[in-house]
C-alpha atoms as a PDB file:
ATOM      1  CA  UNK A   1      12.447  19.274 -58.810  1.00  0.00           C
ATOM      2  CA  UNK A   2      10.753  16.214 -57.265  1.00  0.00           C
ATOM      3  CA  UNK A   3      10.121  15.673 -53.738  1.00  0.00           C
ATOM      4  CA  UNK A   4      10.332  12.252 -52.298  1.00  0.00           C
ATOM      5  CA  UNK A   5       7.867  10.838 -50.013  1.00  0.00           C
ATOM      6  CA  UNK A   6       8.721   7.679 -48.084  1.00  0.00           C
ATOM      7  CA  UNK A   7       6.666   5.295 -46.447  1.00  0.00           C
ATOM      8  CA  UNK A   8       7.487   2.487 -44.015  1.00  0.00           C
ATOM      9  CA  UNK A   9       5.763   0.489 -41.457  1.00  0.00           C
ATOM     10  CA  UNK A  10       5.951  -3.502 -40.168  1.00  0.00           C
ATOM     11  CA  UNK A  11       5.556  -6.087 -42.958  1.00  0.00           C
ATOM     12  CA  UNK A  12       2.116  -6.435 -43.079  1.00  0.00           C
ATOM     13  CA  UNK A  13       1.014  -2.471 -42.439  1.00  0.00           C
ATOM     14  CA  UNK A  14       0.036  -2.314 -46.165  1.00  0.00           C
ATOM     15  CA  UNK A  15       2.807  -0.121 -47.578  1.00  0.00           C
ATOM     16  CA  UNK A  16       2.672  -0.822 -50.859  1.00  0.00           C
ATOM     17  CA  UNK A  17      -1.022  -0.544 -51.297  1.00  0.00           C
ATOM     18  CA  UNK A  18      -1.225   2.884 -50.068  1.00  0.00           C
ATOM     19  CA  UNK A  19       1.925   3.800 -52.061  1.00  0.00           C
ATOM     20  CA  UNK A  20      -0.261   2.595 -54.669  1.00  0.00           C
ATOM     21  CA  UNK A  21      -3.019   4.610 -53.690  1.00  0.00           C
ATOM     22  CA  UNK A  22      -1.752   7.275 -53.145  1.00  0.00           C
ATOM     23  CA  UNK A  23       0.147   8.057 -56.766  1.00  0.00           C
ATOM     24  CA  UNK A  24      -3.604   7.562 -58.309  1.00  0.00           C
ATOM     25  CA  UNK A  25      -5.060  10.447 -55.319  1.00  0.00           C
ATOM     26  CA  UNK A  26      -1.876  12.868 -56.215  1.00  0.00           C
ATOM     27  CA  UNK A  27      -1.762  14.946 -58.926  1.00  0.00           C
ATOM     28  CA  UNK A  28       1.568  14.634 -61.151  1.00  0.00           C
ATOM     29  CA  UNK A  29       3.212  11.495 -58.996  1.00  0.00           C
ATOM     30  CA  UNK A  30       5.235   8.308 -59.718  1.00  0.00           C
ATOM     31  CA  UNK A  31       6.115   5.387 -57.627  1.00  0.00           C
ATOM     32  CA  UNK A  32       9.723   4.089 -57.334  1.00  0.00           C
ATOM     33  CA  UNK A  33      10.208   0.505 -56.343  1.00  0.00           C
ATOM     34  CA  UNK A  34      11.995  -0.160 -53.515  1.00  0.00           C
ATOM     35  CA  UNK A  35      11.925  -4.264 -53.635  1.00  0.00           C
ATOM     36  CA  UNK A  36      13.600  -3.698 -57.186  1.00  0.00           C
ATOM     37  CA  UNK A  37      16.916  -2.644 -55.977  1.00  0.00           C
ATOM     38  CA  UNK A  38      17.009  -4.116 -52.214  1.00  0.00           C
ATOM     39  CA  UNK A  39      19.202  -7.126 -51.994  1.00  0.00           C
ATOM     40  CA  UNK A  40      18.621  -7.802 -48.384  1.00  0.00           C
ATOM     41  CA  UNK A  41      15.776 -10.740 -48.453  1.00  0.00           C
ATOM     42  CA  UNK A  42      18.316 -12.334 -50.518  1.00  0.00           C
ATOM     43  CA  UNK A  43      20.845 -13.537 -47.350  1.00  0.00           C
ATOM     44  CA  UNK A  44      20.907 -16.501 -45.440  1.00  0.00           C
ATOM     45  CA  UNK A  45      19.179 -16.082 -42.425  1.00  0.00           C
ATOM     46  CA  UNK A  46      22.387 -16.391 -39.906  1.00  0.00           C
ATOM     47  CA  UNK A  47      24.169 -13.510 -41.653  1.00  0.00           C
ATOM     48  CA  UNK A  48      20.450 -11.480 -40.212  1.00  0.00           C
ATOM     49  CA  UNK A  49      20.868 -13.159 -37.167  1.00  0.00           C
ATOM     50  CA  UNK A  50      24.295 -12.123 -36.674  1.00  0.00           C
ATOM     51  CA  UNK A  51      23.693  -8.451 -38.239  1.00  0.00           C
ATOM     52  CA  UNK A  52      21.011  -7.999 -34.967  1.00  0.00           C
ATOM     53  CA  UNK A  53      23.473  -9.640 -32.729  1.00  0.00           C
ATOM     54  CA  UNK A  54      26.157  -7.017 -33.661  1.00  0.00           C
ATOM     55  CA  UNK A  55      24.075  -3.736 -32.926  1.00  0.00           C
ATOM     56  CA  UNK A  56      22.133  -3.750 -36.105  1.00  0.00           C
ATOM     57  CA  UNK A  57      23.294  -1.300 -38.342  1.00  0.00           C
ATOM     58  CA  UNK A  58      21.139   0.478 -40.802  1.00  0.00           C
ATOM     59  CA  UNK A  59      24.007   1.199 -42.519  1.00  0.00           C
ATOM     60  CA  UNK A  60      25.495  -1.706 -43.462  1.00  0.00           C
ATOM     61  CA  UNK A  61      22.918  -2.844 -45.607  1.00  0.00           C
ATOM     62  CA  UNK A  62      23.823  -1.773 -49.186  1.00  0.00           C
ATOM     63  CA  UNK A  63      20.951  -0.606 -51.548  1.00  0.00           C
ATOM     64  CA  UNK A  64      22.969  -0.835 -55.019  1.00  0.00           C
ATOM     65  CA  UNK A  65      21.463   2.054 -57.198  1.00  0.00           C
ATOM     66  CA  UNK A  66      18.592   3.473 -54.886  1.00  0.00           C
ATOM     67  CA  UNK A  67      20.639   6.458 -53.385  1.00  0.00           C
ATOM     68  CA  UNK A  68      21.678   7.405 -57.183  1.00  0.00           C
ATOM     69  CA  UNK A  69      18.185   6.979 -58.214  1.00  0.00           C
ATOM     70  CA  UNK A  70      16.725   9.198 -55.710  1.00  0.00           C
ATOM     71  CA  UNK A  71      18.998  11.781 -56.543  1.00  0.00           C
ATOM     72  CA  UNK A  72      18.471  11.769 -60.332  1.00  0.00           C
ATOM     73  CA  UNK A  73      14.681  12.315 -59.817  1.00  0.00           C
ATOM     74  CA  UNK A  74      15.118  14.999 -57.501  1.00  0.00           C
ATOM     75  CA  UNK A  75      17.404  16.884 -60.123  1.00  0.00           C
ATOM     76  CA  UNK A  76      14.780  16.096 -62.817  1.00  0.00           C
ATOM     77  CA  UNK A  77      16.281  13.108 -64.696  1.00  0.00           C
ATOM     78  CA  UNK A  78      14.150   9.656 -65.514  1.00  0.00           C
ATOM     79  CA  UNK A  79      15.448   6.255 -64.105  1.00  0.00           C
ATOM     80  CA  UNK A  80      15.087   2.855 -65.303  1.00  0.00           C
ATOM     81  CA  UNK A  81      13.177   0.460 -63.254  1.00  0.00           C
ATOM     82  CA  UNK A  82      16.464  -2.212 -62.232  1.00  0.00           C
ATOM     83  CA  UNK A  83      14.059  -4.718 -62.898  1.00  0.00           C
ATOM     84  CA  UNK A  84      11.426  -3.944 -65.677  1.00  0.00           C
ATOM     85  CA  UNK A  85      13.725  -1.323 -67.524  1.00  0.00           C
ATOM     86  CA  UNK A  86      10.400   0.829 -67.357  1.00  0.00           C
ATOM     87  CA  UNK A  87      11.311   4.528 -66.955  1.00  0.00           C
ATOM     88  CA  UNK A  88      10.548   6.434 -63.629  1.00  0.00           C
ATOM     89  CA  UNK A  89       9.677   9.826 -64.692  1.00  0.00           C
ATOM     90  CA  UNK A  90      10.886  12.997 -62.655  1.00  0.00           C
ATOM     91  CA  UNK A  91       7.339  14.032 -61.737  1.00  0.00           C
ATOM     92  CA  UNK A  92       6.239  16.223 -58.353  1.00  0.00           C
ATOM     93  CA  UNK A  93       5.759  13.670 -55.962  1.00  0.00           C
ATOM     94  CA  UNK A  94       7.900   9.897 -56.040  1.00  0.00           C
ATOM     95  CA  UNK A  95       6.570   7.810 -53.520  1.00  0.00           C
ATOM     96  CA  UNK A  96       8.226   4.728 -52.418  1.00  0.00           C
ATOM     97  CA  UNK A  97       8.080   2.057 -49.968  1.00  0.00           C
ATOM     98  CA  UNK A  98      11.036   2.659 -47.727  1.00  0.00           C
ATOM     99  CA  UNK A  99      11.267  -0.094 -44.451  1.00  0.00           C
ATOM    100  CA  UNK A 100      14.367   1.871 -43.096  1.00  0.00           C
ATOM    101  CA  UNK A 101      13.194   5.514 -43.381  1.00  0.00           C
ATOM    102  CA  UNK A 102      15.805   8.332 -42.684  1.00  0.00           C
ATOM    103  CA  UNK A 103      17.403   6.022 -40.562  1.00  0.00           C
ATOM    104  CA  UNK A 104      19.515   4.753 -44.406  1.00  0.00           C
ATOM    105  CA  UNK A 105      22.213   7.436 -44.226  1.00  0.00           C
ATOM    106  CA  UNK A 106      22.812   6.833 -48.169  1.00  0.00           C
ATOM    107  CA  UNK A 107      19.785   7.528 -49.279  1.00  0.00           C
ATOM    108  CA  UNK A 108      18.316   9.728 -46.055  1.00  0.00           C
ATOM    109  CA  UNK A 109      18.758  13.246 -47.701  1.00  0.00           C
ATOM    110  CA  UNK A 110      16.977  12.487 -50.369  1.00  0.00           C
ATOM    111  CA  UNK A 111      13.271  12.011 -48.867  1.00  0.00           C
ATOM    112  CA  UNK A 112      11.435  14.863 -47.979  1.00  0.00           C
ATOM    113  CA  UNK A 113       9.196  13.278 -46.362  1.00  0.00           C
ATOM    114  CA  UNK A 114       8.686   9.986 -44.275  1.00  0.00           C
ATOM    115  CA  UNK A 115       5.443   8.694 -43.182  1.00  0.00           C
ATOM    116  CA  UNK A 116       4.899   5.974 -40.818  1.00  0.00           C
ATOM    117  CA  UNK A 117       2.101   3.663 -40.597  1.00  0.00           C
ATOM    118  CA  UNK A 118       1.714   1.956 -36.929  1.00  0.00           C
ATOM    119  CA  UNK A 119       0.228  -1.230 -36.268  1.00  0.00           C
ATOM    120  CA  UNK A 120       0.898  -4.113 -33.701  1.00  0.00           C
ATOM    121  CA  UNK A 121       3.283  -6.743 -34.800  1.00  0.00           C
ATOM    122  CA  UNK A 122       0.476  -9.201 -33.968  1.00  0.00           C
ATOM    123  CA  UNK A 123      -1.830  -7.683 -36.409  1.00  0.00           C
ATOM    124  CA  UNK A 124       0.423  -7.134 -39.177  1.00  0.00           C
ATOM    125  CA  UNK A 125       1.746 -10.696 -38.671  1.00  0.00           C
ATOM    126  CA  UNK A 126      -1.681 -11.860 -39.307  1.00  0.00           C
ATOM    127  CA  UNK A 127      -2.578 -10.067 -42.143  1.00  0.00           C
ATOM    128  CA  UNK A 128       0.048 -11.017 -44.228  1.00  0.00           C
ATOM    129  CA  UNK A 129      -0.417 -14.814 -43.658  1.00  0.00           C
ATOM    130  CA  UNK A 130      -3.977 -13.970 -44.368  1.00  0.00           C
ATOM    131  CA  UNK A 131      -2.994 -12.437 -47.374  1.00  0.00           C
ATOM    132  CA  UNK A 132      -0.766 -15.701 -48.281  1.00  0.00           C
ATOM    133  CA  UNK A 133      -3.305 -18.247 -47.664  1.00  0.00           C
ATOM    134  CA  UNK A 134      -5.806 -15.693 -49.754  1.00  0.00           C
ATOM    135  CA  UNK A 135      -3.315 -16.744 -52.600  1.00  0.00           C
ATOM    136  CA  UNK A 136      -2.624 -20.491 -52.291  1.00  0.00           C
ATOM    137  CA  UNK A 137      -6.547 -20.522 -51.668  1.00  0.00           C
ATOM    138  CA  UNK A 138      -7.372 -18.855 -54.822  1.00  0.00           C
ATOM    139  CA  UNK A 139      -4.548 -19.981 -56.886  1.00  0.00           C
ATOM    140  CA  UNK A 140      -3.234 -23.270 -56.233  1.00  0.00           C
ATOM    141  CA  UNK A 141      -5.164 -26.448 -56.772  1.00  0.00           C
ATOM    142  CA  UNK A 142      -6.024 -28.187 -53.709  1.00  0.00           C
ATOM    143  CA  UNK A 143      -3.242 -30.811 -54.717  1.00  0.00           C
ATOM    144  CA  UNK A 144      -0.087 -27.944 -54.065  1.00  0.00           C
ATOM    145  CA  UNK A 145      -1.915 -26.888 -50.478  1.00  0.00           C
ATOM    146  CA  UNK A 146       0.488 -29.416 -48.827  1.00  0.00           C
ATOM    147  CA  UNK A 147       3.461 -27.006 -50.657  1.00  0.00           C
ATOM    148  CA  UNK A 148       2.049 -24.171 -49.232  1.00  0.00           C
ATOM    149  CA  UNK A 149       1.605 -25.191 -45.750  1.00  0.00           C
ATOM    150  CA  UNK A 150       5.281 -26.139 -45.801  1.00  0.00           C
ATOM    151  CA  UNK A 151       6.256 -22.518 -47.667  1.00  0.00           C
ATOM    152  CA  UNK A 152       4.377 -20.634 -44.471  1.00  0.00           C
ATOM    153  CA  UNK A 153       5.823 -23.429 -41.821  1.00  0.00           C
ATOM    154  CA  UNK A 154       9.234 -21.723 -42.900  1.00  0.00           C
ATOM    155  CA  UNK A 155       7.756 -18.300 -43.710  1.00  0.00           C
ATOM    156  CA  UNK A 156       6.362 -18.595 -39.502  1.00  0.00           C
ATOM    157  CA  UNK A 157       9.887 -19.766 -38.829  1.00  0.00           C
ATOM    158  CA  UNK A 158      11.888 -17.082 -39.956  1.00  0.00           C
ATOM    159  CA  UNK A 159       9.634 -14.568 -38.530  1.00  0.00           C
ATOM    160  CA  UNK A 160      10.486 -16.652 -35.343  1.00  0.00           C
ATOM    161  CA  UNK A 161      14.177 -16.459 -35.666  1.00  0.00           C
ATOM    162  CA  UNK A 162      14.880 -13.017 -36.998  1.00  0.00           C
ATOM    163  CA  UNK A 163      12.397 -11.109 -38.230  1.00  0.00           C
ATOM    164  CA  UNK A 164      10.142 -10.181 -35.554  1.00  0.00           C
ATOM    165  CA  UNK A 165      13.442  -8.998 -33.831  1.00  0.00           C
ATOM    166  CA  UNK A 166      14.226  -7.104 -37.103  1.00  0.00           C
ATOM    167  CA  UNK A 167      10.939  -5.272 -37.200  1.00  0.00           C
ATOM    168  CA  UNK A 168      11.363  -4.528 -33.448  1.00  0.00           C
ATOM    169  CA  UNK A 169      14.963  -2.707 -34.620  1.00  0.00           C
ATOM    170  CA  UNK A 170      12.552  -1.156 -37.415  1.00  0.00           C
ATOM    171  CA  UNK A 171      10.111   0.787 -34.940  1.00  0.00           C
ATOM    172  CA  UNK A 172      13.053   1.896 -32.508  1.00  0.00           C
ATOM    173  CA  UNK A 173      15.035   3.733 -35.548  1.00  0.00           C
ATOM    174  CA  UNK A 174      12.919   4.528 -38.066  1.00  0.00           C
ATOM    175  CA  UNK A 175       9.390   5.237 -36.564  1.00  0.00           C
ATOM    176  CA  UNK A 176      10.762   8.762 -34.331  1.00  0.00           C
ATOM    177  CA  UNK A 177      12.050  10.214 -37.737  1.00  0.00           C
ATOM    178  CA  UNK A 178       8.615   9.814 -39.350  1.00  0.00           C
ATOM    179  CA  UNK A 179       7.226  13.549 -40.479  1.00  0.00           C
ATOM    180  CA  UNK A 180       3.560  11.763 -39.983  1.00  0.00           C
ATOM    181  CA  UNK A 181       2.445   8.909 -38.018  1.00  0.00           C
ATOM    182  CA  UNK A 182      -0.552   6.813 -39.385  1.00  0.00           C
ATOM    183  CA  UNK A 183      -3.120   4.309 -37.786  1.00  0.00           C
ATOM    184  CA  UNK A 184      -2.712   1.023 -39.461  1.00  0.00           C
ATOM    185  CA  UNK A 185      -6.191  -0.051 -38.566  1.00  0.00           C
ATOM    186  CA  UNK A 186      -8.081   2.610 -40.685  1.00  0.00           C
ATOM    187  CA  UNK A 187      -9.002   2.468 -43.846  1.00  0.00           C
ATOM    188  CA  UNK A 188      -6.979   2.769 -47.226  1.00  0.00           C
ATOM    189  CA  UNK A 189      -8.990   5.611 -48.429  1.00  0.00           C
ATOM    190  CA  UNK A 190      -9.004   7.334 -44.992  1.00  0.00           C
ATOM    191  CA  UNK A 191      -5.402   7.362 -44.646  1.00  0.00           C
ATOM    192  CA  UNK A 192      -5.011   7.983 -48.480  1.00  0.00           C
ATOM    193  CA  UNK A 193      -6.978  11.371 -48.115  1.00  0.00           C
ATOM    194  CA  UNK A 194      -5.525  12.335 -44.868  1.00  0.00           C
ATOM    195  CA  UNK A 195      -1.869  11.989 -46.338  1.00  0.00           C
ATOM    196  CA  UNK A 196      -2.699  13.316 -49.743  1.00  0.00           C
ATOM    197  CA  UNK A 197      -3.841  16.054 -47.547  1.00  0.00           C
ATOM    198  CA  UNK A 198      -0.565  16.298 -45.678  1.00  0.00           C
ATOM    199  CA  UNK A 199       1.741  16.032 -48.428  1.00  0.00           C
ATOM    200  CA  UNK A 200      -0.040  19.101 -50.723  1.00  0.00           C
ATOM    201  CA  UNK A 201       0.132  21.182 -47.423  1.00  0.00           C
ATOM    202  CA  UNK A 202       3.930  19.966 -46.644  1.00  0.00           C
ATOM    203  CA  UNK A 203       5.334  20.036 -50.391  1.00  0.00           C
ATOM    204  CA  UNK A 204       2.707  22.301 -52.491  1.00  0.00           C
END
């Protein structure tokens, strides 16, 4: 049997590095991913707009495949990757980058474990456009920076219009549910160890 291990936080709270980290500090584990079978970045952003203005439900948000996934690991089966066709192999510990945590009633019974990492909007905000200018910086020619400035005028925009108010939804419903809160500002290795630490004691 595998035991699934969840991890959410703001955009920006460096999920999927730790989940990274993580399955290279744990012995026997595999990493699911969870941007291979959402659908949700996908939508225009008035359908958001109007999902937030109608109570914002978790629920309504399908994640084709991810529940059935889950639940195929858990019983000892290997998955295919939607995207890369790469098998996911049943091993101890599948960790995954999950922005709606238990509060996904499909897919909910299947993690054992949700951990949550906090950090201030305002912080996360600007890491990630740090980490997107650390990419147009270091791998566009200076003739494309024009592109890019326009790419993160709309990327600011959005954030503007919906998803702040999104991630606000985020930390309401998911964040009491979490098993173990984390502090976004340490370290990766620090909060690596201290959650390989929790998850051996939790799930030996």
């Amino acid at each position: 049997m595998s035991y699934v291990i969840a991890i959410a936080g703001p955009i920006g709270s460096g999920k999927s590095s730790l989940v990274r980290a993580l399955v290279n500090q744990l012995p026997d584990a595999a990493m699911l991913s969870f941007d291979h079978y959402e659908n949700i970045t996908q939508k225009p952003p008035h359908e958001l707009v109007q999902w937030i203005q109608n109570g914002a439900d978790i629920d309504l948000f399908s994640i084709p495949g991810l529940a059935r996934d889950l639940g195929k690991l858990k019983q000892g089966e290997a998955v295919a990757d939607p995207v890369t066709n790469e098998m996911v192999e049943p091993r101890k510990y599948v960790l995954f980058e999950m922005p709606f945590g238990k509060a996904h009633a499909a897919t909910a019974p299947y993690i054992d474990l949700l951990l949550w990492i906090d950090l201030p909007l305002d912080v996360a905000l600007a890491r990630k456009v740090r980490e997107h200018t650390e990419i147009f910086l270091e791998r566009y020619h200076p003739d494309k920076h024009q592109e890019c400035l326009a790419w993160l005028h709309g990327y600011l925009d959005s954030y503007l219009i919906f998803v702040h108010d999104i991630l606000v939804i985020q930390h309401d419903k998911v964040r009491p549910q979490a098993d173990l809160l984390l502090d976004g500002s340490s370290d990766l290795d620090s909060m690596s160890q201290k959650i390989s630490l929790f998850i051996r004691t939790e799930l030996p």
